[in-house]
Each structure stands twice: as C-alpha cells, then as structure tokens.
PDB file of N, CA and C in Angstrom:
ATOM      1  N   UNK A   1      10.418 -39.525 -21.843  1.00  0.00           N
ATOM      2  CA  UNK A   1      10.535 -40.560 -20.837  1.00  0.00           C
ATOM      3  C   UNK A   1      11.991 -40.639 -20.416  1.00  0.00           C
ATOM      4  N   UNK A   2      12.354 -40.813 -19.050  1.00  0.00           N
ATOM      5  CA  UNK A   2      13.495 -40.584 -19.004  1.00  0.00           C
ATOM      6  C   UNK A   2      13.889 -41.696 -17.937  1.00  0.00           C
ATOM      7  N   UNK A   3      13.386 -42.619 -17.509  1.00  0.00           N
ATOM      8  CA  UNK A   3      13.565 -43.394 -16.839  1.00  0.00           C
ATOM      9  C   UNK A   3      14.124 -44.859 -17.868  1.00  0.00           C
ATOM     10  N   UNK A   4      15.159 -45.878 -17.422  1.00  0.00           N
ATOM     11  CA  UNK A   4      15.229 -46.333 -18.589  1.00  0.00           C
ATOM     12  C   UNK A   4      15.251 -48.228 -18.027  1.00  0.00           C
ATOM     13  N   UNK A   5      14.509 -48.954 -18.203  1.00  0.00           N
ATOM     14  CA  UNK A   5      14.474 -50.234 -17.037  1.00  0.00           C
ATOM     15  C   UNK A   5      15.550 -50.953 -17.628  1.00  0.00           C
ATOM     16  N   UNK A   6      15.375 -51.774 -16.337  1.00  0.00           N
ATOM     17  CA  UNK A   6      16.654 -52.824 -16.733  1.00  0.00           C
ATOM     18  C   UNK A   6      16.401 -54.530 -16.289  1.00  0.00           C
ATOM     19  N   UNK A   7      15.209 -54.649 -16.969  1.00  0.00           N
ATOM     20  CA  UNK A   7      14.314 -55.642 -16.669  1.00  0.00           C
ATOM     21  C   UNK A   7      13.261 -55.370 -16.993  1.00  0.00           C
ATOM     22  N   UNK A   8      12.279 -56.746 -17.526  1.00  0.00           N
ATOM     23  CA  UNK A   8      11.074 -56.877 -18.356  1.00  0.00           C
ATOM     24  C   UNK A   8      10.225 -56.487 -16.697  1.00  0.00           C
ATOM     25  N   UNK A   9      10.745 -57.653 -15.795  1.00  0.00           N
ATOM     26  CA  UNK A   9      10.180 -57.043 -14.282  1.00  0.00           C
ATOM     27  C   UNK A   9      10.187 -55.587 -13.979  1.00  0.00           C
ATOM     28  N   UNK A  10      10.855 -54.602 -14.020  1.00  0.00           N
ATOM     29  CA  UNK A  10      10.828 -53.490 -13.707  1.00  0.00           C
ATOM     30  C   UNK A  10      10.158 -52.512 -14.759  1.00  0.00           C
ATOM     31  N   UNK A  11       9.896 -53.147 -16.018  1.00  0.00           N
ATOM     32  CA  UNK A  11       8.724 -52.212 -16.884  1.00  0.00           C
ATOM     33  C   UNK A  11       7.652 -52.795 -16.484  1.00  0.00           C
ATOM     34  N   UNK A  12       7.552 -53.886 -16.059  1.00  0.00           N
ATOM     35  CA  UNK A  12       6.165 -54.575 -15.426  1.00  0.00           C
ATOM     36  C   UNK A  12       5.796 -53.766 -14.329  1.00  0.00           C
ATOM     37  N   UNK A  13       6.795 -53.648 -13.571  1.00  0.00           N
ATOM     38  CA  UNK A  13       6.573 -52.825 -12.205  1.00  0.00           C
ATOM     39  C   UNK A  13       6.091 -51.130 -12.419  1.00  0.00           C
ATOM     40  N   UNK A  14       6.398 -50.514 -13.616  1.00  0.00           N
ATOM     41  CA  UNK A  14       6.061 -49.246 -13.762  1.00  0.00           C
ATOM     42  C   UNK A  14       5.105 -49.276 -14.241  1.00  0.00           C
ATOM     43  N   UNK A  15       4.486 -50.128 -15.167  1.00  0.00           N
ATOM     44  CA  UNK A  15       3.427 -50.078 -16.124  1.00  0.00           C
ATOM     45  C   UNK A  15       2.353 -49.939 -14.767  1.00  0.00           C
ATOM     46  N   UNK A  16       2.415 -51.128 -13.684  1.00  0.00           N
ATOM     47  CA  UNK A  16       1.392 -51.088 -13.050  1.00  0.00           C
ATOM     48  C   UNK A  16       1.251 -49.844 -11.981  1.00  0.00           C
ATOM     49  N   UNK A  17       2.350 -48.824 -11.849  1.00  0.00           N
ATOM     50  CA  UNK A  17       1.937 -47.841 -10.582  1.00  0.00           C
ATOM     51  C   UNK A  17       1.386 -47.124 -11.596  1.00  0.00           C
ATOM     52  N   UNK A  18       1.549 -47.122 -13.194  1.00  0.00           N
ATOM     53  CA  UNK A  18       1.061 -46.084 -13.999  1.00  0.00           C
ATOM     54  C   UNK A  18      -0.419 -46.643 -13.996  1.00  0.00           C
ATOM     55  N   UNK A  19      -0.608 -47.518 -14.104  1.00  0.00           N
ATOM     56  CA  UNK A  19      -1.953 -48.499 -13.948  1.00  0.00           C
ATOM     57  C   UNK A  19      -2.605 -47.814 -12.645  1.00  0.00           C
ATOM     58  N   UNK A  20      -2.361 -47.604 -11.847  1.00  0.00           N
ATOM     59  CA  UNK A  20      -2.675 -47.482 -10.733  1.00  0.00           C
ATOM     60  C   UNK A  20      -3.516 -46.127 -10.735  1.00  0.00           C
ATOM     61  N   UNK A  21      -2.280 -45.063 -11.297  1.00  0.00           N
ATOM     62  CA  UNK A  21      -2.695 -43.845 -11.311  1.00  0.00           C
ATOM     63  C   UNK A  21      -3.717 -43.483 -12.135  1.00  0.00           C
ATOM     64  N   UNK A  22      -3.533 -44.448 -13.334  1.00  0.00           N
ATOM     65  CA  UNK A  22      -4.697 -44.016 -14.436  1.00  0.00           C
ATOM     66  C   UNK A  22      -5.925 -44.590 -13.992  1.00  0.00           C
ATOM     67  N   UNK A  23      -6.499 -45.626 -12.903  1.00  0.00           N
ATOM     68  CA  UNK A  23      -7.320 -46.036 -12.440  1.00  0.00           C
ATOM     69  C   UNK A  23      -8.124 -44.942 -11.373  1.00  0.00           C
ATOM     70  N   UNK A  24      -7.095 -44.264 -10.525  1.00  0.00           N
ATOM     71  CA  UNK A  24      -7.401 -43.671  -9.868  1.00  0.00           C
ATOM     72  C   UNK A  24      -8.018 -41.735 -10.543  1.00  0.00           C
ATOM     73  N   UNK A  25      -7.668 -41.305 -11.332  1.00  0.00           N
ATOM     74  CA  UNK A  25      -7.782 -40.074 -12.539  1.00  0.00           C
ATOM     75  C   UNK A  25      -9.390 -40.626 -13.013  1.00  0.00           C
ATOM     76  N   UNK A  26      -9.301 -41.927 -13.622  1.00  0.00           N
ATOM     77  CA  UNK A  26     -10.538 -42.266 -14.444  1.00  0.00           C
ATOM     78  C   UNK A  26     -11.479 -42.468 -13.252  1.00  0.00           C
ATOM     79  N   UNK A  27     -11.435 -43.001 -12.109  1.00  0.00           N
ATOM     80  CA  UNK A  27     -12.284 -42.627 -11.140  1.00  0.00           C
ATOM     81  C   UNK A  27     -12.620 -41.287 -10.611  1.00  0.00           C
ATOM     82  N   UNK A  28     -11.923 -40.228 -10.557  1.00  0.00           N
ATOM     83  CA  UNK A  28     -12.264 -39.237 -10.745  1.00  0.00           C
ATOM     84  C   UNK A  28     -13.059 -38.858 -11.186  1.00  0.00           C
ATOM     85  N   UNK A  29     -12.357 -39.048 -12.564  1.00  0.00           N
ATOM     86  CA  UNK A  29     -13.150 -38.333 -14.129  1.00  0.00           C
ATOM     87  C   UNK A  29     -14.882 -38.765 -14.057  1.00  0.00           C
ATOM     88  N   UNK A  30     -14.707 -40.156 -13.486  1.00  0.00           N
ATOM     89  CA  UNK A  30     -16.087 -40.705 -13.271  1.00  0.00           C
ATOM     90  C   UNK A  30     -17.245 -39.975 -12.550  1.00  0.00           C
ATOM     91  N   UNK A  31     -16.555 -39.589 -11.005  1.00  0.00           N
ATOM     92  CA  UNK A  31     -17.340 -38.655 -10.123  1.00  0.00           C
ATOM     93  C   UNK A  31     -17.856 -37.093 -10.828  1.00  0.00           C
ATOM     94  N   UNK A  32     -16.767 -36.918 -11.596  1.00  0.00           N
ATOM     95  CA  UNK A  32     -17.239 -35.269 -12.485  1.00  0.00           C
ATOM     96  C   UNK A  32     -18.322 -35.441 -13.516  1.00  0.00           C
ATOM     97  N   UNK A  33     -18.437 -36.676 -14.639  1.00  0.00           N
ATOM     98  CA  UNK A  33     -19.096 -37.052 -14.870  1.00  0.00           C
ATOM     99  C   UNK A  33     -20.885 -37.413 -14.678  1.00  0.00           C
ATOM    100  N   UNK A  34     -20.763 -38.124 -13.365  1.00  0.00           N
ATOM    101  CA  UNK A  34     -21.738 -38.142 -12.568  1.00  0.00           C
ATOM    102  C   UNK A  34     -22.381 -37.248 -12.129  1.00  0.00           C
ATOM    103  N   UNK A  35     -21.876 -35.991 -11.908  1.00  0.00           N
ATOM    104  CA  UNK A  35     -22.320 -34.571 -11.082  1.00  0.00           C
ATOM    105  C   UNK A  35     -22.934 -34.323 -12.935  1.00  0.00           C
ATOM    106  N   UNK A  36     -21.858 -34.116 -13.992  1.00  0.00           N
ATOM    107  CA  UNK A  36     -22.461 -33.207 -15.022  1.00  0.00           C
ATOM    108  C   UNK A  36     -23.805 -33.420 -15.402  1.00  0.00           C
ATOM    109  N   UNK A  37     -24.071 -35.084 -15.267  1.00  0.00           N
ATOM    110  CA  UNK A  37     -25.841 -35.555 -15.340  1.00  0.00           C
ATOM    111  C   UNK A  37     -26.713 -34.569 -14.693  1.00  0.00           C
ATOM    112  N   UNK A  38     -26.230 -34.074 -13.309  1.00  0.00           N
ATOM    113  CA  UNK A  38     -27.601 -33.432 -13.088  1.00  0.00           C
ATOM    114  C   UNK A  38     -27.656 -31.747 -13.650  1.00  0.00           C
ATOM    115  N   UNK A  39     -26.924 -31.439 -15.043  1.00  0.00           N
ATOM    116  CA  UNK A  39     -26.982 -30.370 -15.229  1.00  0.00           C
ATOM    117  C   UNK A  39     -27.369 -30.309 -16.642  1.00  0.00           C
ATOM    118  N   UNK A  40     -27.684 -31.698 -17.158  1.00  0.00           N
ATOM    119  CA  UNK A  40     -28.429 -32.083 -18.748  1.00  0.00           C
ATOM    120  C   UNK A  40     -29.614 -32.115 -18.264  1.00  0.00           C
ATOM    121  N   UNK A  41     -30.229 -31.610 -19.703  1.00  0.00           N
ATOM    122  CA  UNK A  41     -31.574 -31.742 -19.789  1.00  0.00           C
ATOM    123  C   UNK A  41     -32.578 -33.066 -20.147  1.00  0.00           C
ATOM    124  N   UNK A  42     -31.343 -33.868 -20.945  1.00  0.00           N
ATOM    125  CA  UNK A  42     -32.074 -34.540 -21.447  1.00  0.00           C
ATOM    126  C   UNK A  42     -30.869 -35.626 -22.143  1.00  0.00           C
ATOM    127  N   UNK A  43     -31.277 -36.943 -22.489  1.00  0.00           N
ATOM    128  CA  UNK A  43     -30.138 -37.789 -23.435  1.00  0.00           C
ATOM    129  C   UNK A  43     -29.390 -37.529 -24.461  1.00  0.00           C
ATOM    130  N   UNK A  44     -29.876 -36.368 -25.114  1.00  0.00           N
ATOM    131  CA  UNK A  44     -29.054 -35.866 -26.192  1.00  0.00           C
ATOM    132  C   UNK A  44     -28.124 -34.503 -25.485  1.00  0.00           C
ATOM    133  N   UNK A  45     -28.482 -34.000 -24.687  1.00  0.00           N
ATOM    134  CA  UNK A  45     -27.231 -33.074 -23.399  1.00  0.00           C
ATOM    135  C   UNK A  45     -25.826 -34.167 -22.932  1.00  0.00           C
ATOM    136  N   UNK A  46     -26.527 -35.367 -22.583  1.00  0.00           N
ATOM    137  CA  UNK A  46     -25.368 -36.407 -22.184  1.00  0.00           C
ATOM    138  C   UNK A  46     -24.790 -37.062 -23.722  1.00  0.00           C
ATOM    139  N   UNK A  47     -25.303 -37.232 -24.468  1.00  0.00           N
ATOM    140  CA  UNK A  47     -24.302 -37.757 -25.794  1.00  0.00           C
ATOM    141  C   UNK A  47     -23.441 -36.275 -26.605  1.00  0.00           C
ATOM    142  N   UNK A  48     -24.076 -35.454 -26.351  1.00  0.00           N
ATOM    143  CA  UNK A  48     -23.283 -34.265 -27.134  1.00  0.00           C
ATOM    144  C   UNK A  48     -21.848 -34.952 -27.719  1.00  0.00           C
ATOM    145  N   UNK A  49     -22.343 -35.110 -29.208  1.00  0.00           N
ATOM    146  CA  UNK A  49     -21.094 -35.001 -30.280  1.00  0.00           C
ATOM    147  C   UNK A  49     -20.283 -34.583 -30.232  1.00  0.00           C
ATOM    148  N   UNK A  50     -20.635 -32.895 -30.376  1.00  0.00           N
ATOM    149  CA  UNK A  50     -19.893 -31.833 -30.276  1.00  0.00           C
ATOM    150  C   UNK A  50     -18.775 -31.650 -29.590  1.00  0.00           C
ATOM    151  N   UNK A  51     -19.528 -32.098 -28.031  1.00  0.00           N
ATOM    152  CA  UNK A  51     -18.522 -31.781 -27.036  1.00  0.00           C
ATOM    153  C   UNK A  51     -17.332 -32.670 -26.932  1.00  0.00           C
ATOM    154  N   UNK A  52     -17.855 -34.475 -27.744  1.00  0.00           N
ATOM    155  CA  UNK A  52     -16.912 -35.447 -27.502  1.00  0.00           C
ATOM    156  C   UNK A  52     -16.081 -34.750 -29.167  1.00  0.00           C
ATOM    157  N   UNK A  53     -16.262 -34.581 -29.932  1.00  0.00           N
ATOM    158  CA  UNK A  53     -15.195 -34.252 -30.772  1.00  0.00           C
ATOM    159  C   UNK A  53     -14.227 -32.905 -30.284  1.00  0.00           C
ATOM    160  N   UNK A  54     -14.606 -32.181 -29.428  1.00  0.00           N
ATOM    161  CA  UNK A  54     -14.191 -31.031 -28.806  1.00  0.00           C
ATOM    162  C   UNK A  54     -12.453 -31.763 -27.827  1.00  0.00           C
ATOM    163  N   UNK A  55     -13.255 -32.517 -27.034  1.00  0.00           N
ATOM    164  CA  UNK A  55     -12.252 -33.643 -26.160  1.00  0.00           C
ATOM    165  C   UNK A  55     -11.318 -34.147 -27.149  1.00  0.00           C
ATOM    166  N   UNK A  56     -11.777 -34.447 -27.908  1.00  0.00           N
ATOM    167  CA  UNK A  56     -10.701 -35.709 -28.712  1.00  0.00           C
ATOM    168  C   UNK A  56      -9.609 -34.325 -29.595  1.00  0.00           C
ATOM    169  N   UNK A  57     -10.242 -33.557 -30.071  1.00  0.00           N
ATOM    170  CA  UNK A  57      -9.117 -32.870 -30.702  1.00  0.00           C
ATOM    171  C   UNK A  57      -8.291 -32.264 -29.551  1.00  0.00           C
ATOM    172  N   UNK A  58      -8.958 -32.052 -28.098  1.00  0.00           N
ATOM    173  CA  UNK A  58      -8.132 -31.181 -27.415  1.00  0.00           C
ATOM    174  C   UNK A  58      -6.582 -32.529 -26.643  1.00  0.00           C
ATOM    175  N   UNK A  59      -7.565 -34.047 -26.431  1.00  0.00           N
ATOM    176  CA  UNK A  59      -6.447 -35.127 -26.026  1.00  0.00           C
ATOM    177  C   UNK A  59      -5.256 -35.207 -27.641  1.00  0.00           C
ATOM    178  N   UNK A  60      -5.255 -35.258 -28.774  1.00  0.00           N
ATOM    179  CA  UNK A  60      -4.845 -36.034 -29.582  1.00  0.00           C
ATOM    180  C   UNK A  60      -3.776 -34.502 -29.902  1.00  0.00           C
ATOM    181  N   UNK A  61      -4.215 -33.292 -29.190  1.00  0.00           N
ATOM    182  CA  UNK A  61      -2.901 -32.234 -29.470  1.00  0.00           C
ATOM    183  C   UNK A  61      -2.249 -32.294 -28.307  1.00  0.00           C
ATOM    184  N   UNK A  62      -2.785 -32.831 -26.942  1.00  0.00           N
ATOM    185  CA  UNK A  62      -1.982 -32.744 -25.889  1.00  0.00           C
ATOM    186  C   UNK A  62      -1.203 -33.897 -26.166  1.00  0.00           C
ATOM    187  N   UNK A  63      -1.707 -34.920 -26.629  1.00  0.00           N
ATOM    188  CA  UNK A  63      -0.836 -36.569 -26.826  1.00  0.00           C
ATOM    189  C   UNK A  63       0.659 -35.409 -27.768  1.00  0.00           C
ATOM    190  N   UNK A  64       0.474 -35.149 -28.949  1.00  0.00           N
ATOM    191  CA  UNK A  64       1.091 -34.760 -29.524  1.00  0.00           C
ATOM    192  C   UNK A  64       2.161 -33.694 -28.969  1.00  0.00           C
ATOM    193  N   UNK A  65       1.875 -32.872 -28.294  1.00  0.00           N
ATOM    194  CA  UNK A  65       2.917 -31.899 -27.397  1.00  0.00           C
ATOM    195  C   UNK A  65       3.449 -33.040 -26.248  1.00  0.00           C
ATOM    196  N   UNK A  66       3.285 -34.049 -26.045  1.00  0.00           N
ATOM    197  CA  UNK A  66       3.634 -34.634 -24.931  1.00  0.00           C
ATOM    198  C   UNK A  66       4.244 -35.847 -25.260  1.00  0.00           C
ATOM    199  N   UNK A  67       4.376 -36.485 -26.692  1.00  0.00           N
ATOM    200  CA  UNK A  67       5.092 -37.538 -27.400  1.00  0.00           C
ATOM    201  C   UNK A  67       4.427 -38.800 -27.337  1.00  0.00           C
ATOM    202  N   UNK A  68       3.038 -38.393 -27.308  1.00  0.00           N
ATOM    203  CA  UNK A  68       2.665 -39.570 -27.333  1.00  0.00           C
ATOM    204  C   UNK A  68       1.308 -39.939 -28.799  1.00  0.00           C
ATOM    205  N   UNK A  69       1.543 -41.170 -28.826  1.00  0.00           N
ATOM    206  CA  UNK A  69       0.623 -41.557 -29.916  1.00  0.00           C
ATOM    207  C   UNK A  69      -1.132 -40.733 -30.414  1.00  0.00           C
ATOM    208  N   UNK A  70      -1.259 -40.047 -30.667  1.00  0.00           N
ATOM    209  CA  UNK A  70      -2.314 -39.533 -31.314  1.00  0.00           C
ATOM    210  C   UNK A  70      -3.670 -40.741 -31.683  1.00  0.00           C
ATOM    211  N   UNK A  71      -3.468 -41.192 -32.572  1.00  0.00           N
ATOM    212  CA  UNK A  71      -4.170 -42.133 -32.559  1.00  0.00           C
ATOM    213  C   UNK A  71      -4.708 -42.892 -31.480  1.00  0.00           C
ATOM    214  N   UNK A  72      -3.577 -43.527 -30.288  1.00  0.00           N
ATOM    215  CA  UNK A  72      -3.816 -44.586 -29.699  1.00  0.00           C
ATOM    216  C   UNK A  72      -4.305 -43.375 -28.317  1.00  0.00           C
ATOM    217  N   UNK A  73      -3.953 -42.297 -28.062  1.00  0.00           N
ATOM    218  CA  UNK A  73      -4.716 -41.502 -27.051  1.00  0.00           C
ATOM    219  C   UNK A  73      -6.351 -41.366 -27.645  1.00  0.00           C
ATOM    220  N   UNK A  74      -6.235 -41.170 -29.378  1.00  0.00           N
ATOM    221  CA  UNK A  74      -7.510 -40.781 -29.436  1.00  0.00           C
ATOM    222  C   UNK A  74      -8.915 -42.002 -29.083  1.00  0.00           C
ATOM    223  N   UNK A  75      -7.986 -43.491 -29.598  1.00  0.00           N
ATOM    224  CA  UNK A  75      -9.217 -44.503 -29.224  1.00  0.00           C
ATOM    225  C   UNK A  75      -9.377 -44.806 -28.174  1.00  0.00           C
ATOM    226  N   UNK A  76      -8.208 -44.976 -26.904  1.00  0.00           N
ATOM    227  CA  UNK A  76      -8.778 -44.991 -25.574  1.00  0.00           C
ATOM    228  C   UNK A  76      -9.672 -43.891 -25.239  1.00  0.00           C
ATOM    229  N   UNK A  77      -9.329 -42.635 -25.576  1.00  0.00           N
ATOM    230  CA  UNK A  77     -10.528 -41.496 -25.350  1.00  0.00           C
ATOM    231  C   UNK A  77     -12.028 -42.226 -26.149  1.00  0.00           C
ATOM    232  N   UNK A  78     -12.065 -42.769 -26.875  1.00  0.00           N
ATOM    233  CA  UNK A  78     -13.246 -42.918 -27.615  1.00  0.00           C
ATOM    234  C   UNK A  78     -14.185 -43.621 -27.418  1.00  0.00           C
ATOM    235  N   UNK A  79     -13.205 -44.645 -26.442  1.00  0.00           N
ATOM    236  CA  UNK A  79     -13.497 -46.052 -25.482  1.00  0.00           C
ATOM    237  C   UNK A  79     -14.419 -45.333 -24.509  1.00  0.00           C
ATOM    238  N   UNK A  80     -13.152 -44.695 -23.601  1.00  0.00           N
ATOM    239  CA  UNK A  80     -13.341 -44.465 -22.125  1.00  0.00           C
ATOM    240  C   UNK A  80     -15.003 -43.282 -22.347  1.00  0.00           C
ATOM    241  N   UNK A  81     -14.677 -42.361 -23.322  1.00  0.00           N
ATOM    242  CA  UNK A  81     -16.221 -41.692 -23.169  1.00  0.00           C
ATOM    243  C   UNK A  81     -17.339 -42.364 -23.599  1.00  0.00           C
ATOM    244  N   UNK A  82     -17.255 -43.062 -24.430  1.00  0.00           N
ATOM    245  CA  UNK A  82     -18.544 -44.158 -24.898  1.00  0.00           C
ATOM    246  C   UNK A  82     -18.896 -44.670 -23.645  1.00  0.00           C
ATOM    247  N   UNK A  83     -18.310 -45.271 -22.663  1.00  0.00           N
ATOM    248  CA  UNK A  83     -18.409 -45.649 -21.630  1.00  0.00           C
ATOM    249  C   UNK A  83     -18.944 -45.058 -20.741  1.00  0.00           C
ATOM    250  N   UNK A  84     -18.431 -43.682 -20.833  1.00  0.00           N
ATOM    251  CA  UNK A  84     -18.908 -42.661 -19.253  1.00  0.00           C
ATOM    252  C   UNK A  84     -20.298 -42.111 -19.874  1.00  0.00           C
ATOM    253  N   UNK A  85     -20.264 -42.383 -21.171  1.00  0.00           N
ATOM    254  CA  UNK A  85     -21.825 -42.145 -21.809  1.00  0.00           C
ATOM    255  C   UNK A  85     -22.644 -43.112 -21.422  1.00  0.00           C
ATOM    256  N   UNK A  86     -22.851 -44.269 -21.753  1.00  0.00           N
ATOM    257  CA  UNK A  86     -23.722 -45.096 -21.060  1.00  0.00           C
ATOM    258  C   UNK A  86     -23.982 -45.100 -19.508  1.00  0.00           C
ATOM    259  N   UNK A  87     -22.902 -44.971 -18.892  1.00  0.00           N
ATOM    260  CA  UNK A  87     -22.883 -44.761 -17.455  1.00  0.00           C
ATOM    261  C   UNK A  87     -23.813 -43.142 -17.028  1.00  0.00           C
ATOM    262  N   UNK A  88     -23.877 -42.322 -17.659  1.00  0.00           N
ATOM    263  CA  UNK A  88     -24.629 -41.142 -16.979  1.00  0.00           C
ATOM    264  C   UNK A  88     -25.545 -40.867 -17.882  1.00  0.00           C
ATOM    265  N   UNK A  89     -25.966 -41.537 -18.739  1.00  0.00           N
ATOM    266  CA  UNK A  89     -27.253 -42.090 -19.689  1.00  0.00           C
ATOM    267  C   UNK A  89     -28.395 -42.608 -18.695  1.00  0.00           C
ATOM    268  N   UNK A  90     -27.369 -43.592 -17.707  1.00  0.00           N
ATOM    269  CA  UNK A  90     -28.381 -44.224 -16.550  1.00  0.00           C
ATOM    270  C   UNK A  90     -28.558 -43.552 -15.428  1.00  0.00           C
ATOM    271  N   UNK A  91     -27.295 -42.456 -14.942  1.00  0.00           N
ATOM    272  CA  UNK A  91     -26.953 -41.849 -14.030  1.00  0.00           C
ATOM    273  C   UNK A  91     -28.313 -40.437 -14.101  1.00  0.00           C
ATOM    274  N   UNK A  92     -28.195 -40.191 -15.443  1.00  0.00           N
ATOM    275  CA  UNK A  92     -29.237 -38.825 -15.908  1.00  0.00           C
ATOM    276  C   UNK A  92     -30.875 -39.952 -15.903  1.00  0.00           C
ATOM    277  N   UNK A  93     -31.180 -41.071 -16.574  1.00  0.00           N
ATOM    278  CA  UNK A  93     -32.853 -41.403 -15.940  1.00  0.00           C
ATOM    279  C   UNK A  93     -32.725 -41.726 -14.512  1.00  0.00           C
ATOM    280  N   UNK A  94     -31.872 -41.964 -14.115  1.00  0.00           N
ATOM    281  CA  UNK A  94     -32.620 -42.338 -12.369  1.00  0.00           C
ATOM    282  C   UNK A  94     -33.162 -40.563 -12.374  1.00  0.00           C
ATOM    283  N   UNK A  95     -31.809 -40.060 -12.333  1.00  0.00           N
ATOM    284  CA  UNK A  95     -32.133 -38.345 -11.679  1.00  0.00           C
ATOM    285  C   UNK A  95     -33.486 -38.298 -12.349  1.00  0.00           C
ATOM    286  N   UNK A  96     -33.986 -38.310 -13.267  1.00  0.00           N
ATOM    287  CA  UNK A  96     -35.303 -37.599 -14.234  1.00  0.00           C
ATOM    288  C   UNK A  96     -35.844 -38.272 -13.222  1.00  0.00           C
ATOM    289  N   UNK A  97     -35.674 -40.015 -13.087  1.00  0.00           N
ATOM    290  CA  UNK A  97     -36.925 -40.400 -12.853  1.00  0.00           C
ATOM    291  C   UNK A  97     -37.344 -39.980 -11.140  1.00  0.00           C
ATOM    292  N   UNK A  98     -36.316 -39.916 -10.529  1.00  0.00           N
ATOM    293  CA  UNK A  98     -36.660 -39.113  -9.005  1.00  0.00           C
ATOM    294  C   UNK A  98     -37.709 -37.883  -8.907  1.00  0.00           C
ATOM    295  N   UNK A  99     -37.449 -36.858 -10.443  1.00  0.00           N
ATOM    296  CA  UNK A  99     -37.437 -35.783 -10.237  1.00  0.00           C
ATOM    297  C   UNK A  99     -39.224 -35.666 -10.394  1.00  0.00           C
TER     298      UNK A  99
END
C-alpha cells in the first residue's frame, strides 16, 4: 500500500471508492455465476465442495503474495460463495423448472 492518508476523512474516502469497486467485481462475479447455472446438472453441480475448496486455497495464496490477510480473504470468500450458492441454487430450479 503506498498511499498514506492524512485524515480519518480521507481513509473514509478510500475505503468507499474501494467499496465501490468491490461492489461493482462482485456484481460481475454474480452475472458469471448466473450463466454457470445453466451448465449444472443438478444441486449438487452448484454446491461442488471441491470446487469451493479449490477457490479458497487459490484466494488465501493470492491474499498471501499480495499482503493481505489469509484468513480474513478466506472468510469473506466463504461468505460471498455461500451466498452466490443459494442465489444459483434458485437461479439453477427456475432454469430446470422452465426446462
């Protein structure tokens, strides 16, 4: 990090364009998400373990090459996919149920 504030206001002010950006990424992430539903077969294709322990070791070495907390990258990851799981849990029965 190389920026260095000079005011509680001006880390306030960065936190939120970083806010901003990470809002805008996780909306993303959301739309890719959404598409991967129609390429499961089934509810256990959308929970894949596997694949979420796959993610978490690949965030918690990038946190680590990049100086950041391991841990605290790994539980927002743990959050944010639990989340995009329920979300294309529902996203994957509409599709079935159209189909």
């Amino acid at each position: 990090m190389d920026v260095q504030c000079n005011s509680l206001e001006e880390v306030r002010e960065r936190i939120d364009q970083i806010d901003r950006a990470m809002v805008d990424l996780i909306a993303q992430r959301g739309g890719f998400v959404a598409q991967a539903a129609r390429f499961k077969k089934d509810s256990a294709d959308v929970r894949a373990p596997a694949r979420v322990e796959q993610v978490i070791a690949k965030v918690r070495a990038l946190a680590d090459e990049r100086g950041a907390s391991a841990a605290v990258v790994e539980q927002v990851y743990r959050t944010m996919i639990a989340a995009f799981i329920e979300e294309e849990l529902r996203t994957h029965a509409a599709l079935s149920a159209d189909a």
